[in-house]
N, C-alpha and C. Protein backbone atom coordinates (compact mmCIF):
# COMPACT_ATOMS: atom_id res chain seq x y z
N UNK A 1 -1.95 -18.77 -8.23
CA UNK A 1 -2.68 -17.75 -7.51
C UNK A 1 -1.70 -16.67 -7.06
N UNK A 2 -1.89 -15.62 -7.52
CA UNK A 2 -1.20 -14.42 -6.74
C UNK A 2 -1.09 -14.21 -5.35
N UNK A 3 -0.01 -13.98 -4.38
CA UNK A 3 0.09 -13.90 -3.13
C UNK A 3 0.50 -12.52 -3.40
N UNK A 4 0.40 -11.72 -2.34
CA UNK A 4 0.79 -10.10 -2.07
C UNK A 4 0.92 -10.27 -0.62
N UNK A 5 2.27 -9.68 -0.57
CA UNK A 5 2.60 -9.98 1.34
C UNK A 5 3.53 -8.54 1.83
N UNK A 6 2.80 -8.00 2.90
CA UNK A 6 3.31 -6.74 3.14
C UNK A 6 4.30 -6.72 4.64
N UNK A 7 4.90 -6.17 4.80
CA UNK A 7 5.75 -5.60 6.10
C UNK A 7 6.17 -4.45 5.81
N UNK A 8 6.63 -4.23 7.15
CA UNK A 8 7.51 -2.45 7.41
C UNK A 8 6.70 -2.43 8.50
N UNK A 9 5.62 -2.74 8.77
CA UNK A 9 4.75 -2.33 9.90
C UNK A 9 5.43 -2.33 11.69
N UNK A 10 4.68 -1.26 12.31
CA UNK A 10 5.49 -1.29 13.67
C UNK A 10 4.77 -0.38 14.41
N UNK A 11 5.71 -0.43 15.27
CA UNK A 11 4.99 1.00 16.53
C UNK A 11 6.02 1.75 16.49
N UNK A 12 5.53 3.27 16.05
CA UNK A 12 6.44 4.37 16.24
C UNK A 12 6.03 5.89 17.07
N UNK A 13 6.60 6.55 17.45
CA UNK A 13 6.61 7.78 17.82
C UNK A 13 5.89 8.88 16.67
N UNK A 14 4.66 9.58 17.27
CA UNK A 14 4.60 10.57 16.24
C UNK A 14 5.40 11.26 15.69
N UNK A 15 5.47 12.27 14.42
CA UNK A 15 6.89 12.27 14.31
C UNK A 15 7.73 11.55 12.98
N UNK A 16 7.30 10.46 13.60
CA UNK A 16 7.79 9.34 13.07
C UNK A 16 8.06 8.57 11.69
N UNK A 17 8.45 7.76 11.21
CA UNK A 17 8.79 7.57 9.71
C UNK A 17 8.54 5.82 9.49
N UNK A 18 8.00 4.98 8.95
CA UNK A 18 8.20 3.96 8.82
C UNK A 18 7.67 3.59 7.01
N UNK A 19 8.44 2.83 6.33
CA UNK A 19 8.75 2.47 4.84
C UNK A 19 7.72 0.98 4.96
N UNK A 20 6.17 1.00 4.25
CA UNK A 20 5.74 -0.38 4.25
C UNK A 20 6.46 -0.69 2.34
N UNK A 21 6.66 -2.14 2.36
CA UNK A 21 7.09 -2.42 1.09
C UNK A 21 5.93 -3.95 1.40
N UNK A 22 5.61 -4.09 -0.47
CA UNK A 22 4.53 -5.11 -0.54
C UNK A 22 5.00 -5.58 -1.79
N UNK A 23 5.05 -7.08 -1.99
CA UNK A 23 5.49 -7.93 -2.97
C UNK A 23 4.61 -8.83 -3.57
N UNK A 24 4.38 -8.66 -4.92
CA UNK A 24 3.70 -9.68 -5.07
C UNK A 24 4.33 -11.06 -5.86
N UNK A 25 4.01 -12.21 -5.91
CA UNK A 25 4.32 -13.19 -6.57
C UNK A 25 3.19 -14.20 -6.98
N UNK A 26 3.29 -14.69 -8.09
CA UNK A 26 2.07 -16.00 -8.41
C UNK A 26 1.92 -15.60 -9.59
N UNK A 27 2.05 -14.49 -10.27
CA UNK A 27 1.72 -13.98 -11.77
C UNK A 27 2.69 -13.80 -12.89
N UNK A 28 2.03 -14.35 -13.64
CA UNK A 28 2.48 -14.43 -15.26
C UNK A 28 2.72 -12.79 -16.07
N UNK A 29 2.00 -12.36 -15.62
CA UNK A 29 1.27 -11.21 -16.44
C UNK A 29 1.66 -9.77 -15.29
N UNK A 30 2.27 -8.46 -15.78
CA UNK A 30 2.33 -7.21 -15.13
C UNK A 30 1.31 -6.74 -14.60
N UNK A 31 1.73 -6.10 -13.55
CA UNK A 31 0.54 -5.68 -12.71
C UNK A 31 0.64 -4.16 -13.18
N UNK A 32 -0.60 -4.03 -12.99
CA UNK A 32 -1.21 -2.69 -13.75
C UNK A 32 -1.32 -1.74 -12.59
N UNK A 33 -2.41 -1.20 -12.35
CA UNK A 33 -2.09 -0.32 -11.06
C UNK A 33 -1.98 -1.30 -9.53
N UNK A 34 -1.35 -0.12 -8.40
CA UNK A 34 -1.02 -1.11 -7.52
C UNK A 34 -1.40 0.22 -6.01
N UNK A 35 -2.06 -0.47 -5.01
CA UNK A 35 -1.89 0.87 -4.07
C UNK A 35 -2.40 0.20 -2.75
N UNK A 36 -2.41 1.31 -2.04
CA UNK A 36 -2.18 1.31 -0.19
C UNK A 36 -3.79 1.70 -0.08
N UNK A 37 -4.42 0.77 0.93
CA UNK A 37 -5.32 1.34 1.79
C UNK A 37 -4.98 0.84 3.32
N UNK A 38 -5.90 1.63 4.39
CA UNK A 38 -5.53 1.58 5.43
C UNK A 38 -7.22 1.09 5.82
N UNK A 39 -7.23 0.61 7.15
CA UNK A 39 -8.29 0.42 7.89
C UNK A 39 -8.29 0.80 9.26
N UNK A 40 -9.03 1.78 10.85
CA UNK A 40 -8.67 1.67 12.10
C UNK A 40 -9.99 1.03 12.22
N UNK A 41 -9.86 0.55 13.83
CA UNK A 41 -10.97 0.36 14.25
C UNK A 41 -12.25 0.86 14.13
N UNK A 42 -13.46 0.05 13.76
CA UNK A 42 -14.84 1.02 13.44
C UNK A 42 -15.05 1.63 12.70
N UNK A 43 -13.78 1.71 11.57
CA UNK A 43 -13.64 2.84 10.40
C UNK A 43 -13.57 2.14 9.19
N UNK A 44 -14.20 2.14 7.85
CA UNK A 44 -14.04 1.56 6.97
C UNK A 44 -12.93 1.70 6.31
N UNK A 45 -12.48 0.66 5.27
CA UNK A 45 -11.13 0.88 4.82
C UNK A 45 -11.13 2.02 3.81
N UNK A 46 -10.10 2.84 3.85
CA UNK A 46 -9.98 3.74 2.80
C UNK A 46 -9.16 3.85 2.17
N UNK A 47 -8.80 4.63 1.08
CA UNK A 47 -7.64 4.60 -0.04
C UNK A 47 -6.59 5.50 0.51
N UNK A 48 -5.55 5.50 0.40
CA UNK A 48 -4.42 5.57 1.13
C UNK A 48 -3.49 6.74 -0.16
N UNK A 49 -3.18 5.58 -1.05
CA UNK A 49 -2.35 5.71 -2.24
C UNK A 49 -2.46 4.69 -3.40
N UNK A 50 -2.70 5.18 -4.59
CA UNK A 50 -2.22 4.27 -5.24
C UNK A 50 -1.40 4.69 -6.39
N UNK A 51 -0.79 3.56 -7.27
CA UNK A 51 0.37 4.28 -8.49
C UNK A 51 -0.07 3.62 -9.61
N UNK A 52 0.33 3.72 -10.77
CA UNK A 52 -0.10 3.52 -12.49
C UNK A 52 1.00 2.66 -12.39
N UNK A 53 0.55 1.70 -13.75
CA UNK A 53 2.14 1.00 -14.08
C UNK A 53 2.94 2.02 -14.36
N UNK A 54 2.69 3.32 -15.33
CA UNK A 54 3.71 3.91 -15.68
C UNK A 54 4.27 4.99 -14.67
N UNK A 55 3.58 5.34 -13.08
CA UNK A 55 4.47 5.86 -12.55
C UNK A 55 3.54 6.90 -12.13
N UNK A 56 2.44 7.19 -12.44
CA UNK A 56 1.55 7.93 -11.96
C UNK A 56 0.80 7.71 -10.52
N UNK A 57 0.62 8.95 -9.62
CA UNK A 57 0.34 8.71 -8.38
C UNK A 57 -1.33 9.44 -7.93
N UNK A 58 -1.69 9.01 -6.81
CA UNK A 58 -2.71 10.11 -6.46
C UNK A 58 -2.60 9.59 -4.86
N UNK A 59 -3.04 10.68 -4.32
CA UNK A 59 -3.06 10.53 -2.60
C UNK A 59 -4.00 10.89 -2.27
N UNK A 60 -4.46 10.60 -0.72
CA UNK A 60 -5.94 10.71 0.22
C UNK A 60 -5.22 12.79 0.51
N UNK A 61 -6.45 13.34 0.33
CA UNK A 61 -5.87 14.51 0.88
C UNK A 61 -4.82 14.77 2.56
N UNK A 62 -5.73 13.53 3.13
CA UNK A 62 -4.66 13.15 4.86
C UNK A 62 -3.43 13.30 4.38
N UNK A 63 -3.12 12.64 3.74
CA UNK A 63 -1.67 12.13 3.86
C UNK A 63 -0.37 13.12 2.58
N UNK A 64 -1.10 13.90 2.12
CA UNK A 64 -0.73 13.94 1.06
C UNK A 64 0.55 15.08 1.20
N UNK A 65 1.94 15.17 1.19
CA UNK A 65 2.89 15.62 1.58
C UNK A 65 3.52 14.82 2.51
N UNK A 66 3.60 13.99 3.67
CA UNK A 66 3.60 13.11 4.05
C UNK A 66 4.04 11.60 3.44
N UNK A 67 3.32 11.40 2.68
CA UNK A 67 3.58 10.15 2.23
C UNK A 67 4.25 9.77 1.15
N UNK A 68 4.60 9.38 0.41
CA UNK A 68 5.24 8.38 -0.97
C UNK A 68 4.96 7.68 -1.27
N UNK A 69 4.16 6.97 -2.02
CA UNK A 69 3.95 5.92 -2.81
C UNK A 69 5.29 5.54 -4.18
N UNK A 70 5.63 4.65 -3.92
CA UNK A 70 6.56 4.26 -5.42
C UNK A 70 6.88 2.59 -5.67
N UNK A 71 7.26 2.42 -6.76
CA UNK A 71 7.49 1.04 -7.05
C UNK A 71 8.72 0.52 -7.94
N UNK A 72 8.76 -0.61 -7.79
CA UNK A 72 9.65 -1.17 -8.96
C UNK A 72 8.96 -2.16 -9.34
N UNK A 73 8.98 -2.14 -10.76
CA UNK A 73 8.15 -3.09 -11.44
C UNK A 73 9.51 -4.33 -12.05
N UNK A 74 10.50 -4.15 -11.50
CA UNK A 74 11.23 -5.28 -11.80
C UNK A 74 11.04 -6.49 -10.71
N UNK A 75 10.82 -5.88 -9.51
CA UNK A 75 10.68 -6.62 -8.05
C UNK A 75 9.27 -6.70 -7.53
N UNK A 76 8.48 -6.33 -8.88
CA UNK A 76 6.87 -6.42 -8.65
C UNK A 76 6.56 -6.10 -7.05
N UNK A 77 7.24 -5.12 -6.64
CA UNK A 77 7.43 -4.62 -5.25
C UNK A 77 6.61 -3.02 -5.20
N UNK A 78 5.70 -2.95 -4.37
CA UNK A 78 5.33 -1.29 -4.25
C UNK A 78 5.68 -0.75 -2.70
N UNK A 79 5.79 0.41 -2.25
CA UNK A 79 6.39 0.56 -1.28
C UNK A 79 5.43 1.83 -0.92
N UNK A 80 5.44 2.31 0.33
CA UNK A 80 4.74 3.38 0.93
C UNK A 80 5.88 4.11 1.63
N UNK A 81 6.37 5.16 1.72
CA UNK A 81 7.46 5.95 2.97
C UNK A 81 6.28 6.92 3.58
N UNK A 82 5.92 6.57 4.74
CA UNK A 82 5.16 7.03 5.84
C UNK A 82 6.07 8.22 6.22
N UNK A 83 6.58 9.48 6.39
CA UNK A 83 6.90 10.16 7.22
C UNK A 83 5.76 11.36 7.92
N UNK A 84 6.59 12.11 8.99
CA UNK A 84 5.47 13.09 10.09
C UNK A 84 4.25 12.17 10.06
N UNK A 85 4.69 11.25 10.92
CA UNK A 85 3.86 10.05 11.06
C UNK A 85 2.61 10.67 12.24
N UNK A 86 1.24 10.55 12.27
CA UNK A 86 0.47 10.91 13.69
C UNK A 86 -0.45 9.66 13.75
N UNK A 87 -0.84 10.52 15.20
CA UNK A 87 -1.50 9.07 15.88
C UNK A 87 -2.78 8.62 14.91
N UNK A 88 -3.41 9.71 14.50
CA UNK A 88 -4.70 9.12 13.40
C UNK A 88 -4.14 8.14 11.63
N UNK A 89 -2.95 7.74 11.89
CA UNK A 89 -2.91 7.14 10.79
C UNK A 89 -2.38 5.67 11.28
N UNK A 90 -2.90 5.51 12.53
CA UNK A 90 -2.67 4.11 12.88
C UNK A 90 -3.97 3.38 12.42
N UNK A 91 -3.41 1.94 12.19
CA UNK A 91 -4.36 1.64 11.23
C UNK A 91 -3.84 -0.08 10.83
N UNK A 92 -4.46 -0.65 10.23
CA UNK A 92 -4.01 -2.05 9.19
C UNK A 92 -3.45 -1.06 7.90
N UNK A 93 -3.08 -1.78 7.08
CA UNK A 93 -2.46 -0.90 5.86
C UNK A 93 -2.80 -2.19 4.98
N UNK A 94 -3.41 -1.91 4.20
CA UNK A 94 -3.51 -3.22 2.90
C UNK A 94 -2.92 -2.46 1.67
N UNK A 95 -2.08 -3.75 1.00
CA UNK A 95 -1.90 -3.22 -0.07
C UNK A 95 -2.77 -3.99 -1.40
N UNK A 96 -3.34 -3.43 -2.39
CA UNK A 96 -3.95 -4.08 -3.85
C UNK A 96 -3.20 -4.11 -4.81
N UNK A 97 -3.53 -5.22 -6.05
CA UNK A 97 -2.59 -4.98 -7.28
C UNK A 97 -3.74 -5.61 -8.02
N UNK A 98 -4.08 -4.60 -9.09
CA UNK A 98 -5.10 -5.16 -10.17
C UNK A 98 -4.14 -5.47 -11.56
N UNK A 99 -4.48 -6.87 -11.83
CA UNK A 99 -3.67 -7.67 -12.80
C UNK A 99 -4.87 -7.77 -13.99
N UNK A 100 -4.37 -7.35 -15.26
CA UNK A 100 -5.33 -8.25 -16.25
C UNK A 100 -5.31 -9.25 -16.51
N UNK A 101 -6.01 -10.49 -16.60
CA UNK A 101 -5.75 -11.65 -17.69
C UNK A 101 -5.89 -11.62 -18.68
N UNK A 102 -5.40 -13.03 -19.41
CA UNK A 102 -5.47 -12.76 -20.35
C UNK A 102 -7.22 -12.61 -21.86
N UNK A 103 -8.25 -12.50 -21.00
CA UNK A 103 -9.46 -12.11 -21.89
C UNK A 103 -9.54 -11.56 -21.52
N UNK A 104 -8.62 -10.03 -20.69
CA UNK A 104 -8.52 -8.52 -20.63
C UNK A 104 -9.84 -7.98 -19.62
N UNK A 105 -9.80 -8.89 -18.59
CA UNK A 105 -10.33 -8.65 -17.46
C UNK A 105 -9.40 -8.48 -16.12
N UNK A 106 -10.06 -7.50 -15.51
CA UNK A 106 -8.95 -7.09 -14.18
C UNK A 106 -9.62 -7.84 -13.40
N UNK A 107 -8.68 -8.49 -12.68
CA UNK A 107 -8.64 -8.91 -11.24
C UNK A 107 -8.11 -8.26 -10.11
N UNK A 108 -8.93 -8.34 -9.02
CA UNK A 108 -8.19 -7.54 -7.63
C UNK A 108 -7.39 -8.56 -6.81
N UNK A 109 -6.48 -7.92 -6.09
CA UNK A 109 -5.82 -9.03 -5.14
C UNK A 109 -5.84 -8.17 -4.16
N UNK A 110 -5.48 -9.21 -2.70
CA UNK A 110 -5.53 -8.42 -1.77
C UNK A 110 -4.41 -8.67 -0.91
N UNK A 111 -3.62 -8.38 0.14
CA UNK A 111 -2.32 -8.58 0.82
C UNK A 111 -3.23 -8.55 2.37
N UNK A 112 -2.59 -9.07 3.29
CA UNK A 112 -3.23 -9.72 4.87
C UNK A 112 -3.28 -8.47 5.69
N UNK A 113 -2.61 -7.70 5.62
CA UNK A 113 -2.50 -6.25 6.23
C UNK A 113 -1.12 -6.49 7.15
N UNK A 114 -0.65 -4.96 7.17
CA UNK A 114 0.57 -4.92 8.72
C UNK A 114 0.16 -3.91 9.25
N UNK A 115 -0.04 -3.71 10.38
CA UNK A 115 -0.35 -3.12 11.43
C UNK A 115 0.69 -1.78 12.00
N UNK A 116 0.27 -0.65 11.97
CA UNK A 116 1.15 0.50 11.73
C UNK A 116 0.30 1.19 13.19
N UNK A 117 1.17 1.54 13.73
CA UNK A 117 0.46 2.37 15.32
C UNK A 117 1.36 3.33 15.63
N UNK A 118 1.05 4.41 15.86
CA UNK A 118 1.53 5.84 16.18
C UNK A 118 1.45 6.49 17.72
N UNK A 119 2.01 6.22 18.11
CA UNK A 119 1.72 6.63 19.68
C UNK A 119 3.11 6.54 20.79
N UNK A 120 2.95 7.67 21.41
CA UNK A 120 4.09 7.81 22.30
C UNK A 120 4.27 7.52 23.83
C-alpha cells in the first residue's frame, strides 16, 4: 500500500516562507502526476498545485507567484516553497500522487495533512 507523509508545516509570520516536502513510499510503479491541496476551516479543500511526471506545473490563481511546486522523481519526493506567506493561506495542506497500475488504471493516494498557520 502506498503511504505519502508530509512535513515542513508550522507557524509563521506573514511575510513568511515555509518549504512543505511529501514522500511517498509502498510503490512499484512511477508516480505520474503529484500535487498540493490545502483545506481551512468551513472551507472545502482546494487545489493548491500540482506537477506532471515530466515537470509540468499549474497553480490556484491565490498563490500563483508565491509559490513553487517541484519534485524529484528519484526521491519520489514533491515539495511546495510557500513564500510572501499571508494569513488566508493557513490551512491543512494535503499532498496527492496518482499512480497507474498495472491494467492502466489510476489510483489516488492521499497524505494525513500538516498544518501551516500564518499569523503574527
Amino acid at each position: 500500500q502506498v503511504q505519502l507523509v508530509e512535513s515542513g508545516g508550522g507557524l509563521v509570520q506573514p511575510g513568511g516562507s515555509l518549504r512543505l516536502s511529501c514522500g511517498a513510499s509502498g510503490s512499484d510503479r512511477s508516480i505520474n502526476s503529484m500535487g498540493w491541496y490545502r483545506q481551512a476551516p468551513g472551507k472545502e479543500r482546494e487545489l493548491v498545485a500540482v506537477i506532471g511526471s515530466g515537470g509540468s506545473t499549474n497553480y490556484a490563481d491565490s498563490v500563483k507567484g508565491r509559490f513553487t511546486i517541484s519534485r524529484d522523481n528519484a526521491k519520489n519526493t514533491v515539495y511546495l516553497q510557500m513564500n510572501s506567506l499571508k494569513p488566508e493561506d493557513t490551512a491543512v495542506y494535503y499532498c496527492k500522487a496518482v499512480i497507474v497500475d498495472g491494467y492502466g488504471l489510476s489510483r489516488q493516494w492521499w497524505g494525513q495533512g500538516t498544518q501551516v498557520t500564518v499569523s503574527s
